[in-house]
N, C-alpha and C. Protein backbone atom coordinates (compact mmCIF):
# COMPACT_ATOMS: atom_id res chain seq x y z
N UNK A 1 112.13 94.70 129.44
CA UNK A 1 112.45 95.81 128.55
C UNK A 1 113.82 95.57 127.92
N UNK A 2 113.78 95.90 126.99
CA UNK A 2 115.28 96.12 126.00
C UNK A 2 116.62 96.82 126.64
N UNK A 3 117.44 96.75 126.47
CA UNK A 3 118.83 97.84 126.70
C UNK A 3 118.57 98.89 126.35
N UNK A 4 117.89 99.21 124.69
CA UNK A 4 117.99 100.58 124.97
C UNK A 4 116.74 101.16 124.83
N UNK A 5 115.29 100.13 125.99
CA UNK A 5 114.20 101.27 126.07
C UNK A 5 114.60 101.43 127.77
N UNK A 6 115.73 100.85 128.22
CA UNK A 6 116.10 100.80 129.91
C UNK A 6 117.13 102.49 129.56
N UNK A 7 117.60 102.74 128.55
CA UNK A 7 118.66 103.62 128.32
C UNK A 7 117.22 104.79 128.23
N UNK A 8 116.36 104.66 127.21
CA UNK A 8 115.58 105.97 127.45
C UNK A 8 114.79 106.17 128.56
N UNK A 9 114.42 104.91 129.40
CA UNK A 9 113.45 105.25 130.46
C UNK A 9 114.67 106.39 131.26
N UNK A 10 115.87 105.79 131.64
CA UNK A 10 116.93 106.75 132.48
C UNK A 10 117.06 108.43 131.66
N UNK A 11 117.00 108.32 130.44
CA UNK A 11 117.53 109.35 130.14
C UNK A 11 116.12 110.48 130.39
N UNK A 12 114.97 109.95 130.15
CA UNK A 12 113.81 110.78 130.41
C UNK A 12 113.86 110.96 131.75
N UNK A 13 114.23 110.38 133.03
CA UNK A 13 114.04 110.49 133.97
C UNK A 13 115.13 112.32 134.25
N UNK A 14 116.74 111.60 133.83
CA UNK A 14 117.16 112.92 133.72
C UNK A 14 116.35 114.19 133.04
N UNK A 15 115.89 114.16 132.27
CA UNK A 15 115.24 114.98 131.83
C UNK A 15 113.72 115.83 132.16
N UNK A 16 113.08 114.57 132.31
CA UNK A 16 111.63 115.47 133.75
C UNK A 16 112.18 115.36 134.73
N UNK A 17 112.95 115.04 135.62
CA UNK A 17 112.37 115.54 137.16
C UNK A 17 113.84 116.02 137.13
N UNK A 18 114.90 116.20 137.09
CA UNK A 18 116.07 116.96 137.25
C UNK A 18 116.06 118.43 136.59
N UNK A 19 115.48 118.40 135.38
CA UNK A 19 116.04 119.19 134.34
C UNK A 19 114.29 120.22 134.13
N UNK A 20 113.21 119.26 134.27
CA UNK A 20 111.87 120.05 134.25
C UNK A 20 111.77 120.34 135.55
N UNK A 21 112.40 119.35 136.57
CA UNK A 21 111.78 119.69 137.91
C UNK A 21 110.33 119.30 138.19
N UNK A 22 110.22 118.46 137.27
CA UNK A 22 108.91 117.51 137.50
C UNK A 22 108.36 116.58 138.82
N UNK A 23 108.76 117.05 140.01
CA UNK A 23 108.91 115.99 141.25
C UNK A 23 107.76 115.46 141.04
N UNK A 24 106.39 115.21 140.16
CA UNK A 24 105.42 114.25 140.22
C UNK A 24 105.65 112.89 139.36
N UNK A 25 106.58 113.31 138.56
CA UNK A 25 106.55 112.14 137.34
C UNK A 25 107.65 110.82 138.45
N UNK A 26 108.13 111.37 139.36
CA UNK A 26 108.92 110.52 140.23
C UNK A 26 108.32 109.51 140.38
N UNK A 27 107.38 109.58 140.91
CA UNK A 27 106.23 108.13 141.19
C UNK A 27 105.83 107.14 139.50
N UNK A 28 106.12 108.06 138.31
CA UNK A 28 106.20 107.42 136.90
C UNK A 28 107.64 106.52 136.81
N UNK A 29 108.68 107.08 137.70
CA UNK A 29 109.58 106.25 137.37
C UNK A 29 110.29 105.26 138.34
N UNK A 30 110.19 105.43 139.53
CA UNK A 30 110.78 104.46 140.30
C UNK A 30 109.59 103.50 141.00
N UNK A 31 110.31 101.98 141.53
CA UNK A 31 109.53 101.40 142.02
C UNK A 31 108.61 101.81 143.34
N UNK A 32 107.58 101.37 143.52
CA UNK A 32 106.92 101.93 144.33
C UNK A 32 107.60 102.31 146.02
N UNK A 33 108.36 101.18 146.09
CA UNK A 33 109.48 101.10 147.40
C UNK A 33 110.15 102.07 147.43
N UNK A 34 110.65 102.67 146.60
CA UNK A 34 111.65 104.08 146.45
C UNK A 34 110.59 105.28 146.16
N UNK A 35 109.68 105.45 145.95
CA UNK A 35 109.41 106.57 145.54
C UNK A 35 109.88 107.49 146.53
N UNK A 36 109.49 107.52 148.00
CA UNK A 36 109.24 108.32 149.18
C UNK A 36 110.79 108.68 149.50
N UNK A 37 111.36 108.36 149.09
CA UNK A 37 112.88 108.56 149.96
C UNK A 37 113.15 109.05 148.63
N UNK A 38 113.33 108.94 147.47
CA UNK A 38 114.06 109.52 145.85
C UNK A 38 113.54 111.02 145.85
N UNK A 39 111.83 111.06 146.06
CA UNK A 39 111.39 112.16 146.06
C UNK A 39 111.81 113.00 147.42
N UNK A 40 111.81 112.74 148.40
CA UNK A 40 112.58 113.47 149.74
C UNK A 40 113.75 114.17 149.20
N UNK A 41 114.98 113.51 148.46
CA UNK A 41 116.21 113.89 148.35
C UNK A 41 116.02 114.39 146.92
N UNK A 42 115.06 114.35 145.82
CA UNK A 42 115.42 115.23 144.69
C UNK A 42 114.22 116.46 145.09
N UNK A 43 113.55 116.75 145.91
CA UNK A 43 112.69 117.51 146.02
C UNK A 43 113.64 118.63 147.12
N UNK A 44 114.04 117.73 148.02
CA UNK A 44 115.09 118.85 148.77
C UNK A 44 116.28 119.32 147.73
N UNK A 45 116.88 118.88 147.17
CA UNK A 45 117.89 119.39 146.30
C UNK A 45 117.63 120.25 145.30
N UNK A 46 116.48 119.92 144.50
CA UNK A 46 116.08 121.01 143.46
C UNK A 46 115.38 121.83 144.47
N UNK A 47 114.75 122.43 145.76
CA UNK A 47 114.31 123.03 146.39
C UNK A 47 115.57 124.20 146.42
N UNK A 48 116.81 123.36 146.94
CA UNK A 48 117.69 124.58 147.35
C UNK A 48 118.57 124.92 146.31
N UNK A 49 118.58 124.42 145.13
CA UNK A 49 119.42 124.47 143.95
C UNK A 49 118.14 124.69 142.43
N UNK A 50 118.22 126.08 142.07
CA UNK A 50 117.22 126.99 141.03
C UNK A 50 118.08 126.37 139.61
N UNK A 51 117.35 125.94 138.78
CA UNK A 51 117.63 125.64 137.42
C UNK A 51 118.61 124.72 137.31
N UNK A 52 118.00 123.57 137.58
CA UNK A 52 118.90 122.72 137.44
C UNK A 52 119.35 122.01 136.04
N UNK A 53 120.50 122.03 135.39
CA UNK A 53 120.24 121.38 134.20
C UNK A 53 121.48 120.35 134.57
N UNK A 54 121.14 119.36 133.63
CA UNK A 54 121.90 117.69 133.87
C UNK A 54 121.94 117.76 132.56
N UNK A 55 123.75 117.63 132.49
CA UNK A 55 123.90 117.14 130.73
C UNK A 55 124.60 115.60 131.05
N UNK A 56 124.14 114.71 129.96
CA UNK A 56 124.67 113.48 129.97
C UNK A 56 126.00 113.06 128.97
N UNK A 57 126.86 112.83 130.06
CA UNK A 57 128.30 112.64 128.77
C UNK A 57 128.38 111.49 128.29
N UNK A 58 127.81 110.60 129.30
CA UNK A 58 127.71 109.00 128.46
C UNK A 58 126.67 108.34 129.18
N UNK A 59 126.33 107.06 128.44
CA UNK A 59 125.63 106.16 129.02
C UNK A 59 125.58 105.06 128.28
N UNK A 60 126.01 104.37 129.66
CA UNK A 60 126.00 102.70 129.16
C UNK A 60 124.82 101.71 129.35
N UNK A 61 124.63 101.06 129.10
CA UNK A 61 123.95 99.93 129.54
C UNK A 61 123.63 98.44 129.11
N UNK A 62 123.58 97.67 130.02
CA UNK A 62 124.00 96.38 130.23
C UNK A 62 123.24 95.39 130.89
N UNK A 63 122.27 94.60 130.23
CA UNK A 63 121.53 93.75 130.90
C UNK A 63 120.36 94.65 131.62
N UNK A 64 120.28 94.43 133.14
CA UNK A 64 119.60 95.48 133.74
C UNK A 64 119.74 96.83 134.04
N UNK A 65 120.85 97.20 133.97
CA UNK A 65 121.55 98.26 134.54
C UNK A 65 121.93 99.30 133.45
N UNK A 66 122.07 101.07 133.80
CA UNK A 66 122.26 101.99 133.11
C UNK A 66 122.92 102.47 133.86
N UNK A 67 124.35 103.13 133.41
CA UNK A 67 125.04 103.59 133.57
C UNK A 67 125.41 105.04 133.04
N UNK A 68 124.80 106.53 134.24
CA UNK A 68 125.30 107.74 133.74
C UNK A 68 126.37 108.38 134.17
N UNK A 69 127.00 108.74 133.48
CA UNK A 69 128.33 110.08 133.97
C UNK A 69 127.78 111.49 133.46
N UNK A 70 127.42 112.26 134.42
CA UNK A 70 126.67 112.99 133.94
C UNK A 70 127.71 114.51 134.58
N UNK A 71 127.43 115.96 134.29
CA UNK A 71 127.58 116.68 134.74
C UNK A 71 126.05 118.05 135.48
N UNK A 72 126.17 118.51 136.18
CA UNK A 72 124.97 119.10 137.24
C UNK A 72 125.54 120.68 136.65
N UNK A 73 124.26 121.52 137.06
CA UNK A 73 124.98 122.96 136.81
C UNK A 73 123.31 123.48 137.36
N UNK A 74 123.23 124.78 138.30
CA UNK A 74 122.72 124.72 139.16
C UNK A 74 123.02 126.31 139.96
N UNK A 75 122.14 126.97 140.50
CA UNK A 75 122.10 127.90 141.50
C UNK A 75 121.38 127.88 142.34
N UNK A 76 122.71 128.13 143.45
CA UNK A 76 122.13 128.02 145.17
C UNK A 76 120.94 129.22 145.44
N UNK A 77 119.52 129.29 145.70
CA UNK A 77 118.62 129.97 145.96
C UNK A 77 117.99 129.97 147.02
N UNK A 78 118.16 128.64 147.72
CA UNK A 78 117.57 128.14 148.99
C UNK A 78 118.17 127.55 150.44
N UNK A 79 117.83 127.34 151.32
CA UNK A 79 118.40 126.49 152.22
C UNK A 79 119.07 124.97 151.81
N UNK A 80 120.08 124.74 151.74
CA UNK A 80 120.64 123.35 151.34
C UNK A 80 120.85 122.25 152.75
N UNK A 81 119.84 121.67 152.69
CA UNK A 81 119.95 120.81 154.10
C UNK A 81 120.47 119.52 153.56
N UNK A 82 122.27 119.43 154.02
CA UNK A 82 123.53 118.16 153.52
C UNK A 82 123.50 118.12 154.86
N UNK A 83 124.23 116.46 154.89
CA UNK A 83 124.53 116.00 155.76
C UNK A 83 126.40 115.23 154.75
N UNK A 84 127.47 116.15 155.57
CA UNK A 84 128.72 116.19 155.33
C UNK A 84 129.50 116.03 156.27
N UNK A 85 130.67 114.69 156.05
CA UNK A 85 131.41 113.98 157.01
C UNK A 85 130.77 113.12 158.38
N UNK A 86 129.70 113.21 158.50
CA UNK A 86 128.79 112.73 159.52
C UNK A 86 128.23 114.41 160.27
N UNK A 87 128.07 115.18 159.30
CA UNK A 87 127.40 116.26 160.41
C UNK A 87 126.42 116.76 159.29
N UNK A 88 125.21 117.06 160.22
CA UNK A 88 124.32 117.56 159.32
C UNK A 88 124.64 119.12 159.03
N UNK A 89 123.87 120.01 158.19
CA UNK A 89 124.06 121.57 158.18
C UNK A 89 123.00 121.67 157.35
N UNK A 90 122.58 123.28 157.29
CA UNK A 90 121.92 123.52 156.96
C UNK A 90 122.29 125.50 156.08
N UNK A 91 122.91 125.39 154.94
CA UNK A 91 123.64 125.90 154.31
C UNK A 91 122.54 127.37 153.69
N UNK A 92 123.26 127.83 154.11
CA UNK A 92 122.01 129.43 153.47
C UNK A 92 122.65 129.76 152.43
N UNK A 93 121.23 130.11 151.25
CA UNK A 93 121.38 130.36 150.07
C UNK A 93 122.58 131.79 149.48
N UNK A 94 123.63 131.27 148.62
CA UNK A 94 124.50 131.84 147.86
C UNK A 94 124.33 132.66 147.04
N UNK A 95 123.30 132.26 146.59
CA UNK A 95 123.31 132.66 144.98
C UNK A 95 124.32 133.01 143.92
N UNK A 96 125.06 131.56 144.44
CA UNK A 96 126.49 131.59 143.61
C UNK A 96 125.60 130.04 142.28
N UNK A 97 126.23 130.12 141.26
CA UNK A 97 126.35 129.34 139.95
C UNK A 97 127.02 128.39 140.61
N UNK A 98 126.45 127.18 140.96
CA UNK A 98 127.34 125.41 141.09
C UNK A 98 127.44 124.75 140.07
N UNK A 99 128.12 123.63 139.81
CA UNK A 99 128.43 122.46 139.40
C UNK A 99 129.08 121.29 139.84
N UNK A 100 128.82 120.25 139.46
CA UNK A 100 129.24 119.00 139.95
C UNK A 100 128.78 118.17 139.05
N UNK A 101 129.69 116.73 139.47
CA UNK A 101 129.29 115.52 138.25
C UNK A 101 129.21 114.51 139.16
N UNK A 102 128.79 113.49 138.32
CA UNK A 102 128.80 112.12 139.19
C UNK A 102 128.58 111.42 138.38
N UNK A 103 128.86 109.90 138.84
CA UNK A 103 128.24 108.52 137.79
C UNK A 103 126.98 108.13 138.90
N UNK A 104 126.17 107.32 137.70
CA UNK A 104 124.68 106.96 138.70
C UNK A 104 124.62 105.94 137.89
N UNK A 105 124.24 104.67 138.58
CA UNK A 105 123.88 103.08 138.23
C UNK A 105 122.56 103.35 139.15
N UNK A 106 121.55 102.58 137.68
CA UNK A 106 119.70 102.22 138.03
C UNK A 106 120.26 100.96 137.08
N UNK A 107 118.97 99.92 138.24
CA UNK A 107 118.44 98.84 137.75
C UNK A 107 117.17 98.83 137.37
N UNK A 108 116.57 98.45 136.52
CA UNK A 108 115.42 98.73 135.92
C UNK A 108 114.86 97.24 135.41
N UNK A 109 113.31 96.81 136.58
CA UNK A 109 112.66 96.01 136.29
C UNK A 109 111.28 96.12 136.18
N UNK A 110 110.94 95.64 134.96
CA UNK A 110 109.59 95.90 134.79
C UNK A 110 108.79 97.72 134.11
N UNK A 111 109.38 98.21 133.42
CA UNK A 111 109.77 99.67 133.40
C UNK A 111 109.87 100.57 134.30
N UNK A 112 110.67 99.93 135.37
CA UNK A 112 111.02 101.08 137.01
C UNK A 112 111.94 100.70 137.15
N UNK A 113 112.76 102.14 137.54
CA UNK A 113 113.89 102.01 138.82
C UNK A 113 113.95 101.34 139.68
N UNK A 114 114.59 100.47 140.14
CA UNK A 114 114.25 99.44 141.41
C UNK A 114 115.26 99.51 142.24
N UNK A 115 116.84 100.16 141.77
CA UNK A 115 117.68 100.63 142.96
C UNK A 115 118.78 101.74 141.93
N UNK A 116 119.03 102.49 142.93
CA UNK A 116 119.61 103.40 142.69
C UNK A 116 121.25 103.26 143.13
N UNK A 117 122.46 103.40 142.77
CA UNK A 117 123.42 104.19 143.22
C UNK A 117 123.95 105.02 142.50
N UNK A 118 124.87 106.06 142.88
CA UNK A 118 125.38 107.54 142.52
C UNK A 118 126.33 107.81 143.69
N UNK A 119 127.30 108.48 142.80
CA UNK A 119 128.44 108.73 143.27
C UNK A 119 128.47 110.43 142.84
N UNK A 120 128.27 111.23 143.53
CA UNK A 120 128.67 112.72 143.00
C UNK A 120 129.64 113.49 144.54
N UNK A 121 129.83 114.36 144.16
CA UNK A 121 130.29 115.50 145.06
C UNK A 121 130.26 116.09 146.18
N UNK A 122 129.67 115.77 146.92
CA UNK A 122 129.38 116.81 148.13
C UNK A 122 130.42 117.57 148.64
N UNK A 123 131.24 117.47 148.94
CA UNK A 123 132.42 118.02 149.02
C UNK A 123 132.26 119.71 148.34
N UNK A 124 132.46 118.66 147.11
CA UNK A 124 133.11 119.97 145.88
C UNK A 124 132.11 120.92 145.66
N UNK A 125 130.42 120.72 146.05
CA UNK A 125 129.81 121.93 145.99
C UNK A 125 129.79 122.53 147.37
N UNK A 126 130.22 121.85 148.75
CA UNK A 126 130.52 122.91 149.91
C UNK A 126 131.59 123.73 149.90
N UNK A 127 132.67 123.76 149.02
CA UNK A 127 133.72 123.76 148.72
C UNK A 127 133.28 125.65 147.73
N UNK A 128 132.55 125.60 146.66
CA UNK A 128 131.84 126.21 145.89
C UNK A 128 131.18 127.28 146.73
N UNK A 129 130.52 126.30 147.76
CA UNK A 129 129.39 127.26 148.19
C UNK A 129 130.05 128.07 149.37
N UNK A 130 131.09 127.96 150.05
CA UNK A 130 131.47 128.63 150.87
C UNK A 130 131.87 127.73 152.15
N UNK A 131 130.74 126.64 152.03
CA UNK A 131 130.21 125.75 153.68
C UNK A 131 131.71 125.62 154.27
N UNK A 132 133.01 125.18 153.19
CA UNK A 132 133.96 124.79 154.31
C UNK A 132 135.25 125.44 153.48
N UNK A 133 136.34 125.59 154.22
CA UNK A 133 137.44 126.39 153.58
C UNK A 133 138.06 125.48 152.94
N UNK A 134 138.69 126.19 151.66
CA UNK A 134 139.82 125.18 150.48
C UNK A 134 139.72 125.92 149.36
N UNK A 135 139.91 124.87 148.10
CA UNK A 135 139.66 125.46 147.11
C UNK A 135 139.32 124.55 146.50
N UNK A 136 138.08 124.98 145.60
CA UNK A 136 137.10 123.58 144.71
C UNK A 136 138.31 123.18 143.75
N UNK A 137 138.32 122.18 143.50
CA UNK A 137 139.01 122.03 142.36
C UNK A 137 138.86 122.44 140.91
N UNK A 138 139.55 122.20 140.04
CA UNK A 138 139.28 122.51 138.94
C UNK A 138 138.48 121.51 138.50
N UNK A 139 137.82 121.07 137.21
CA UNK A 139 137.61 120.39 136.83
C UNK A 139 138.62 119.38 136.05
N UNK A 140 138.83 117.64 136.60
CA UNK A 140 139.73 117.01 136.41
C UNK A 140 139.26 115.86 136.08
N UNK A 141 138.78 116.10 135.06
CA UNK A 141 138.68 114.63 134.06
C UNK A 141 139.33 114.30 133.59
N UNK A 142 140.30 113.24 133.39
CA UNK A 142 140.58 112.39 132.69
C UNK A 142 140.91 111.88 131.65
N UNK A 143 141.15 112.31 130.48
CA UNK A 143 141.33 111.03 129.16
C UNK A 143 142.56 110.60 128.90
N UNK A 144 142.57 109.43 128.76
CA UNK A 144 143.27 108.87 128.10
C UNK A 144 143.61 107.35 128.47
């Protein structure tokens, strides 16, 4: 595939199963090896987090790889079962308004996901949600 039909396969992915909440099209986009574990962790997350929308601030991509910086926005409705600092929990629904961002690198062979990494927050939405005492930060991006 091209750079940028690897840029729309990612960006549709944000878009059905994050943003529609499509957890079937999952098996449309990642390799068959990942399906079972991608769908575990986006099926539990959109489970405990109602309306999820994913806006994309950039995206790169390069050879195999796509690169998102994305921002999350999201309400707690459900049980949130994280596992934070090495302890699991199991977080009862807020029904407070979240957000969080992260960057996410997919490799994409053959028109599938074939590995995933992502870097987002956990912290900053226990932080949000009550789970541990502090204060979330502001939002601190960067330019320049």
């Amino acid at each position: 595939m091209s750079i940028e039909a690897n840029k729309r396969l990612v960006q549709r992915w944000w878009e059905e199963v994050w943003n529609q909440g499509n957890l079937a099209a999952i098996a449309d986009f990642y390799a068959p090896d990942l399906v079972d574990a991608r769908h575990a962790f986006i099926s539990r997350t959109l489970h405990a987090f109602a309306d999820s929308v994913v806006t994309i601030d950039d995206i790169i991509a390069e050879g195999d790889k796509v690169v998102t910086r994305y921002n999350w926005r999201a309400v707690h409705r459900r049980v949130w079962e994280v596992e934070l600092a090495g302890l699991s929990m199991a977080v009862p629904p807020t029904n407070k308004a979240v957000w969080d961002r992260g960057i996410a690198i997919h490799r994409v062979a053959d028109g599938k996901l074939v590995d995933n990494w992502s870097e987002w927050t956990k912290l900053e939405l226990a932080l949000q949600l009550g789970t541990i005492s502090g204060t979330a930060p502001a939002d601190s991006t960067v330019n320049g």
